[in-house]
N, C-alpha and C. Protein backbone atom coordinates (compact mmCIF):
# COMPACT_ATOMS: atom_id res chain seq x y z
N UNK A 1 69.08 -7.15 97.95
CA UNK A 1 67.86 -7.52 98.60
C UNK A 1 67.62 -6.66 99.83
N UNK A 2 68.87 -6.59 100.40
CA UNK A 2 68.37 -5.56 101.78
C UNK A 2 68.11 -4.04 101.28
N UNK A 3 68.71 -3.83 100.10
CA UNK A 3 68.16 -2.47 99.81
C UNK A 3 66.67 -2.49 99.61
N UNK A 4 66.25 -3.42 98.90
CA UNK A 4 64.64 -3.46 98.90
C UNK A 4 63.72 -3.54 99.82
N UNK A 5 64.22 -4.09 100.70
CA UNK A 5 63.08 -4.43 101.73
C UNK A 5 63.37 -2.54 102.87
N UNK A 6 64.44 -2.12 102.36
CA UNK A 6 64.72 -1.09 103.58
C UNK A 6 63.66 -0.28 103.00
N UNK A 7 63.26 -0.15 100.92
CA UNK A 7 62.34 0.39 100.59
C UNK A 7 61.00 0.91 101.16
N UNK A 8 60.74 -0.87 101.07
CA UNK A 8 59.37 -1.51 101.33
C UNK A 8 58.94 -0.49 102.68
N UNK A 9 57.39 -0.51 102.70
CA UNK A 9 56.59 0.66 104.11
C UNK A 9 56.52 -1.00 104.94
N UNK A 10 56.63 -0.69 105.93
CA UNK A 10 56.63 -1.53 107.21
C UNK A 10 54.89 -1.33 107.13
N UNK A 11 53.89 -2.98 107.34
CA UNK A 11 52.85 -3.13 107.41
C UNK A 11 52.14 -3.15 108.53
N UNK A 12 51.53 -2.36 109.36
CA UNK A 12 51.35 -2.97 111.04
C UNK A 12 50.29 -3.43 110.69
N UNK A 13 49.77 -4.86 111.08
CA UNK A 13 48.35 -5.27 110.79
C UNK A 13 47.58 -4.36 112.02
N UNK A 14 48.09 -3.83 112.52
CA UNK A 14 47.11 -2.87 114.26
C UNK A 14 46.21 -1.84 113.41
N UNK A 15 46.75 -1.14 112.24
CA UNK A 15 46.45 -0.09 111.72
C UNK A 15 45.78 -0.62 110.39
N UNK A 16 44.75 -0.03 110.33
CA UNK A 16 43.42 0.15 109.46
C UNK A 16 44.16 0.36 107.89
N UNK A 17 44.30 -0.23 106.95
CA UNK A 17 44.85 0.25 105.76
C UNK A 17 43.88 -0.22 104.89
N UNK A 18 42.97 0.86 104.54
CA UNK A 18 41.92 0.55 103.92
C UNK A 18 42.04 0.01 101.93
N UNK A 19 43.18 0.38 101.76
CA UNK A 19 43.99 -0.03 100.66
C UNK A 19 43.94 -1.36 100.28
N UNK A 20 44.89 -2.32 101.49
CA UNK A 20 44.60 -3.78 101.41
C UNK A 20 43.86 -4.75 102.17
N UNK A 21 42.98 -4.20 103.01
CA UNK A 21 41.59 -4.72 103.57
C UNK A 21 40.45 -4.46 103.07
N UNK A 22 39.38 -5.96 102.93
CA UNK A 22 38.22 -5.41 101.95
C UNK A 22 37.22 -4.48 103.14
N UNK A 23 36.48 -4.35 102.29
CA UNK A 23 35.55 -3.33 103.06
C UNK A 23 34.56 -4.17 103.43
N UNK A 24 34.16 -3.97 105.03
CA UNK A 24 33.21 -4.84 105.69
C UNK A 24 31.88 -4.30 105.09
N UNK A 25 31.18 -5.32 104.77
CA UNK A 25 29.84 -5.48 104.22
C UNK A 25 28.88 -6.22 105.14
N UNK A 26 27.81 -5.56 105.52
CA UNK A 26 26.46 -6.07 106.38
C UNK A 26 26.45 -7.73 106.15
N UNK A 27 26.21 -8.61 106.92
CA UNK A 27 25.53 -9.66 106.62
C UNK A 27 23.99 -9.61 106.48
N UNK A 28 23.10 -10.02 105.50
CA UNK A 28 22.20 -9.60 105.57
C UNK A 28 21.25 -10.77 106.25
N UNK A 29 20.13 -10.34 107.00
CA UNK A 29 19.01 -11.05 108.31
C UNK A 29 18.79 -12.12 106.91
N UNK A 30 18.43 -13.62 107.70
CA UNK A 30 17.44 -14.93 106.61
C UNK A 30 16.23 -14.43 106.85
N UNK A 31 15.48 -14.25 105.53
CA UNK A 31 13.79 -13.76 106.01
C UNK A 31 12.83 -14.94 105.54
N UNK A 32 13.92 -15.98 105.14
CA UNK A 32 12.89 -17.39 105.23
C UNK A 32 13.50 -18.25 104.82
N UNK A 33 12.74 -19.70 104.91
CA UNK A 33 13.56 -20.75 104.81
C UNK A 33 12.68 -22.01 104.18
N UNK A 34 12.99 -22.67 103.56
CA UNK A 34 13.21 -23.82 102.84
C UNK A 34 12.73 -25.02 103.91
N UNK A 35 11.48 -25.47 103.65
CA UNK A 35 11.16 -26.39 104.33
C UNK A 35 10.62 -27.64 103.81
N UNK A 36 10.69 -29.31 103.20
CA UNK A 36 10.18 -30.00 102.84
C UNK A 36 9.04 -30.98 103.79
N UNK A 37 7.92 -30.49 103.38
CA UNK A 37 6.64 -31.29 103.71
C UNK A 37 6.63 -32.68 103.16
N UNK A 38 6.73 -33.81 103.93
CA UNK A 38 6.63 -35.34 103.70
C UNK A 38 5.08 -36.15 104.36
N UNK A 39 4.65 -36.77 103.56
CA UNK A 39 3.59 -37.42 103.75
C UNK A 39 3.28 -38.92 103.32
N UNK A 40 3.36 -39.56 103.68
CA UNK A 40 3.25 -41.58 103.78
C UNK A 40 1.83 -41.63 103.36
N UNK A 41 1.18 -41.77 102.13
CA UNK A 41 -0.28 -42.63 102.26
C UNK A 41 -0.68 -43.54 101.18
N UNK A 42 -1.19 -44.80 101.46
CA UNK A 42 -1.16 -45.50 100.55
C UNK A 42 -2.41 -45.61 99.83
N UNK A 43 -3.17 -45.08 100.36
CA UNK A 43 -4.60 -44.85 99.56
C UNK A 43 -4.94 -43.34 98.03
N UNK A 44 -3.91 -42.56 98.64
CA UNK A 44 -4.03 -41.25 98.35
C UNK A 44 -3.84 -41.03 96.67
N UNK A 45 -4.79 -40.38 95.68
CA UNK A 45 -4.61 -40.13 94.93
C UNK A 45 -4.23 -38.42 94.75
N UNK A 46 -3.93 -37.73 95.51
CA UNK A 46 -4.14 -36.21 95.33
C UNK A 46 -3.72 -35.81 97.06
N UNK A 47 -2.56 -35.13 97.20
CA UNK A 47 -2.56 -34.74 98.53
C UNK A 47 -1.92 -33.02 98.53
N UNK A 48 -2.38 -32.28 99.15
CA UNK A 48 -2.33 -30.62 99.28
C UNK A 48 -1.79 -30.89 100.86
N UNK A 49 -1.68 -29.32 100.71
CA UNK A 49 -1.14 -29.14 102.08
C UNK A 49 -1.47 -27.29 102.35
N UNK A 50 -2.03 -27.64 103.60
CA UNK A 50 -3.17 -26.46 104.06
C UNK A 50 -2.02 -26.08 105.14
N UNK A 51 -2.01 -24.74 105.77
CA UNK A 51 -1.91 -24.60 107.23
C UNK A 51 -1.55 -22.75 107.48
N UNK A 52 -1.31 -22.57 108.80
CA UNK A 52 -1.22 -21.11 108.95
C UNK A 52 -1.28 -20.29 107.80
N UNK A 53 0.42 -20.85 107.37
CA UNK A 53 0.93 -19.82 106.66
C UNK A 53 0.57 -19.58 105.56
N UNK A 54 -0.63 -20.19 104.70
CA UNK A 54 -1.30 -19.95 103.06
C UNK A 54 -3.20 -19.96 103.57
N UNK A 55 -3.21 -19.24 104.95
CA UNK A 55 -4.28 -19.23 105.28
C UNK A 55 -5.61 -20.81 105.55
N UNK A 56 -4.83 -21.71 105.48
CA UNK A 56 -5.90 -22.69 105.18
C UNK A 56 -6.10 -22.95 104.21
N UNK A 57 -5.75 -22.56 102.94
CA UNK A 57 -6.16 -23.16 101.69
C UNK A 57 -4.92 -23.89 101.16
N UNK A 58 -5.82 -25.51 100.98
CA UNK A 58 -5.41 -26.41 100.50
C UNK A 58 -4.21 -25.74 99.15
N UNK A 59 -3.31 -24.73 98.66
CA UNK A 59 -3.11 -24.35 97.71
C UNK A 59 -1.64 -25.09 97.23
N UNK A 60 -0.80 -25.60 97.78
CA UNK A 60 0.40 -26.04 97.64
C UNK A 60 0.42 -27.51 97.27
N UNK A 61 0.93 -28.23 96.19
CA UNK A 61 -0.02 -29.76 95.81
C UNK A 61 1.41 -30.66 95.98
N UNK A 62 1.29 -31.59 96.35
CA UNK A 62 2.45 -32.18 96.89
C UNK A 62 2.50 -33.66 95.69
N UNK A 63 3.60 -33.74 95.11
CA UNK A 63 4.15 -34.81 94.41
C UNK A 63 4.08 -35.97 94.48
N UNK A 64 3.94 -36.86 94.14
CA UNK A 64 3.84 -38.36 94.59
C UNK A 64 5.51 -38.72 94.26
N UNK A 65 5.85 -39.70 94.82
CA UNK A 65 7.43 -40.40 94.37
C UNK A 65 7.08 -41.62 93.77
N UNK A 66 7.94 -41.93 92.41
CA UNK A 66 7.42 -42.87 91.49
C UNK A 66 7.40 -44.04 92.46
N UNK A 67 6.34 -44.92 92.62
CA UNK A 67 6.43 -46.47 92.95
C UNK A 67 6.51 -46.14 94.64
N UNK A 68 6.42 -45.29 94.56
CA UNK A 68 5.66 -45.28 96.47
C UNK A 68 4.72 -44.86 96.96
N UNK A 69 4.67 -44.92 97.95
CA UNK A 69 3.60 -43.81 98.88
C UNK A 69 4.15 -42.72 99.84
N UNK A 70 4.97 -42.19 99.17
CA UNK A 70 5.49 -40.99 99.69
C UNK A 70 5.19 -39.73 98.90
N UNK A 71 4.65 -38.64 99.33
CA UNK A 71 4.42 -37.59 98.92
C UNK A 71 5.40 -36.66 99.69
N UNK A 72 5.74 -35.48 98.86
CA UNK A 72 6.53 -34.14 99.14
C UNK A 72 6.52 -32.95 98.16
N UNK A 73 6.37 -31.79 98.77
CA UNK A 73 6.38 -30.58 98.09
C UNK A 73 7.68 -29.40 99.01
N UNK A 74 8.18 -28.84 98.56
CA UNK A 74 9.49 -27.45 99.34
C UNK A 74 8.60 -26.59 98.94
N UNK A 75 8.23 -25.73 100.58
CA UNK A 75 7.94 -24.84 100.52
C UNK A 75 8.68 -23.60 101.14
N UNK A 76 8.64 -22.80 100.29
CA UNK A 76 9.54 -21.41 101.58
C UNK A 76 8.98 -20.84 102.39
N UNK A 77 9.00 -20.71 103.62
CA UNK A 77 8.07 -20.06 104.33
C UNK A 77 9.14 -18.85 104.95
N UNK A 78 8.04 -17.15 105.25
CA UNK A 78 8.71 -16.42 105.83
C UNK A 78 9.47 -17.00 107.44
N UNK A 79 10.58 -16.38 107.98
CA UNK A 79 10.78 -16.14 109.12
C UNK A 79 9.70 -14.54 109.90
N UNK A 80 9.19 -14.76 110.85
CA UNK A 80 8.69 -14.04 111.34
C UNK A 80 8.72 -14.10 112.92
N UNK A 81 9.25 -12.90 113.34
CA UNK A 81 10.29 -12.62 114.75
C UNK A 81 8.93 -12.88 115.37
N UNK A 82 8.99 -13.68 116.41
CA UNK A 82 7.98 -13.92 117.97
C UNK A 82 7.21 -14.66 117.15
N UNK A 83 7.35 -15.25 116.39
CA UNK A 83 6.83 -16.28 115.74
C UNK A 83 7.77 -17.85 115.91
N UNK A 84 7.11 -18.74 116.96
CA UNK A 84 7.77 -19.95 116.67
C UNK A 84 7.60 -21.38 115.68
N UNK A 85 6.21 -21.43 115.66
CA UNK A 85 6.08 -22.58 114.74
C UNK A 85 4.85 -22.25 113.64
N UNK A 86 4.50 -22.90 112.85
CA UNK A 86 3.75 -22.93 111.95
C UNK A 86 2.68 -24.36 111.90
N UNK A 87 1.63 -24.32 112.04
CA UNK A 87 1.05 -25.43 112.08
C UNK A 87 -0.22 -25.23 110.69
N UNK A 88 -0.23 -27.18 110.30
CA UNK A 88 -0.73 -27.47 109.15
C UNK A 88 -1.30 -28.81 109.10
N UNK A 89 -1.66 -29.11 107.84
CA UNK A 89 -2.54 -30.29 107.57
C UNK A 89 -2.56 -30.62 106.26
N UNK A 90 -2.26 -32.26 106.37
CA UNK A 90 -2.38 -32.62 104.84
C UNK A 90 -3.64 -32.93 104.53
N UNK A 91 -4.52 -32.61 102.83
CA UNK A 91 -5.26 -32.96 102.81
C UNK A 91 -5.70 -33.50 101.91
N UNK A 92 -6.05 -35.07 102.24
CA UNK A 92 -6.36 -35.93 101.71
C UNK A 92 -7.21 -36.04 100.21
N UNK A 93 -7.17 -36.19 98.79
CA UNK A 93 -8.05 -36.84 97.63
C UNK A 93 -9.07 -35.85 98.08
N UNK A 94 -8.90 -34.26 98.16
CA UNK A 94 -9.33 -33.24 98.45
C UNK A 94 -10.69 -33.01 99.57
N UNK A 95 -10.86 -33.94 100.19
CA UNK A 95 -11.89 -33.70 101.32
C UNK A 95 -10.95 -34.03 102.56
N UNK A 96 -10.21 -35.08 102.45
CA UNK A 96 -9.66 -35.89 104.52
C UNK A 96 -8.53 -34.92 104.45
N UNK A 97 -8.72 -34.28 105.84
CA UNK A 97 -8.05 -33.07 106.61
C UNK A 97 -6.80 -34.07 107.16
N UNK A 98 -5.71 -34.58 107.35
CA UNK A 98 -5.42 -35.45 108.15
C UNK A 98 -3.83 -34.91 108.84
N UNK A 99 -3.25 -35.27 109.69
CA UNK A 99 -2.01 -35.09 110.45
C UNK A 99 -0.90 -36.39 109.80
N UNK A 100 0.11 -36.11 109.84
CA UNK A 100 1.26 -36.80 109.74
C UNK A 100 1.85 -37.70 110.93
N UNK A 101 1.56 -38.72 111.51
CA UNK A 101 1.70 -39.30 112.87
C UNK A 101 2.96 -39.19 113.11
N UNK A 102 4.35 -39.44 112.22
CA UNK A 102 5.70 -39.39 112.59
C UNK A 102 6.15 -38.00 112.44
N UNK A 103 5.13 -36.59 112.60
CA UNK A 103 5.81 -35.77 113.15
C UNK A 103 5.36 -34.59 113.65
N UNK A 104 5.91 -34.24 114.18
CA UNK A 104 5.56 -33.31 116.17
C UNK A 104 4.35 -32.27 115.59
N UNK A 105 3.51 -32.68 116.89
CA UNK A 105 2.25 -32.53 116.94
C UNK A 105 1.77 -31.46 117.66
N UNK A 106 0.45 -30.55 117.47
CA UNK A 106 0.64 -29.48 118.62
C UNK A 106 -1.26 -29.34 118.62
N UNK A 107 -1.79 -28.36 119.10
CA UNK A 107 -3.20 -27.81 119.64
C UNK A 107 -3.12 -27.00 118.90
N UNK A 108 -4.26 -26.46 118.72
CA UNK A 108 -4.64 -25.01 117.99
C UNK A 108 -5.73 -24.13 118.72
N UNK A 109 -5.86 -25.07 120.43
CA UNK A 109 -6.35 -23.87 121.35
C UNK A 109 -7.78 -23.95 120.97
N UNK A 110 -8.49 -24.75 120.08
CA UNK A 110 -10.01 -25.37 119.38
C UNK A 110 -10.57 -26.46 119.60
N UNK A 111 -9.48 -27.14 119.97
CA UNK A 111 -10.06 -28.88 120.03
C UNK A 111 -9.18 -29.91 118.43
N UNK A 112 -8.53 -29.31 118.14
CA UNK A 112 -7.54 -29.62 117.14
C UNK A 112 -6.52 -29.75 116.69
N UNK A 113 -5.68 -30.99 116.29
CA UNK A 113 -5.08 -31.54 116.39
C UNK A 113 -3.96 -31.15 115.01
N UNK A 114 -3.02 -30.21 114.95
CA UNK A 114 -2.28 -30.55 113.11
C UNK A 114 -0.68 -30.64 113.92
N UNK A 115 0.10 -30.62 112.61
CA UNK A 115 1.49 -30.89 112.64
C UNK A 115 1.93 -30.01 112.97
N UNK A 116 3.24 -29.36 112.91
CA UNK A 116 3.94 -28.68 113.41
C UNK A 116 5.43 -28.47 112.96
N UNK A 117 5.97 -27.07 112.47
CA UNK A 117 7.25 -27.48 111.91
C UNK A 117 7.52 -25.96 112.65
N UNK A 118 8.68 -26.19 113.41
CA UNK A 118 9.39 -24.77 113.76
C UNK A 118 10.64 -23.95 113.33
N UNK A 119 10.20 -22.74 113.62
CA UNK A 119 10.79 -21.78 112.36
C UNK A 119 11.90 -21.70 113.32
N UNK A 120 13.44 -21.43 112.19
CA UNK A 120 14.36 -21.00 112.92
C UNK A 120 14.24 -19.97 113.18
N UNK A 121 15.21 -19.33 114.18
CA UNK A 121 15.94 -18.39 115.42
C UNK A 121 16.94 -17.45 114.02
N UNK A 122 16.37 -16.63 114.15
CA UNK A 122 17.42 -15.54 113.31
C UNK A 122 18.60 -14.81 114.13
């Protein structure tokens, strides 16, 4: 046994041995993220969801949950640097523009009132 090991190359972990270390690979930047839109209404036959980021058009159609009044759709939205939040609006059996009361609320600098979901920090 001691003859073998006198064999063996002495390993310094100090020194770079590109042999048995993998090769560092970039982490690559998140360029967006996964966000679920929730909406409570008990009247609602049909609810969309409008805001910044699809220009205003009602285009994204949000699900009903069997035997409730909960609606939801996942949307991905880009990350975009100096960009903090994204603001939107659910809209109602395709005419009522309306806000989500249980969640954070902001201006649009018009006289108008929508929701608000903020983008992470890359």
């Amino acid at each position: 046994m001691r003859q073998f090991m006198k064999l063996m190359p002495s390993i310094d972990p100090a020194i770079n041995h590109p042999e048995i270390t993998p090769e560092a690979k970039p982490v690559p930047q998140k360029t967006d993220f996964d966000y679920e839109f929730v909406f409570n209404h008990p009247h609602a036959t049909t609810v969309q969801l409008a805001g910044c980021f699809n220009g205003w058009t009602p285009t994204q159609h949000l699900t009903r949950q069997p035997g409730s009044n909960r609606w939801s759709v996942k949307v991905t939205l880009p990350i975009i640097e100096g960009q903090e939040k994204y603001q939107f609006k659910f809209v109602v059996n395709g005419s009522n523009w309306e806000i989500n009361p249980d969640m954070p609320k902001g201006g649009d600098g018009r006289g108008n009132v929508n929701n608000e979901v903020m983008i992470p920090k890359v």
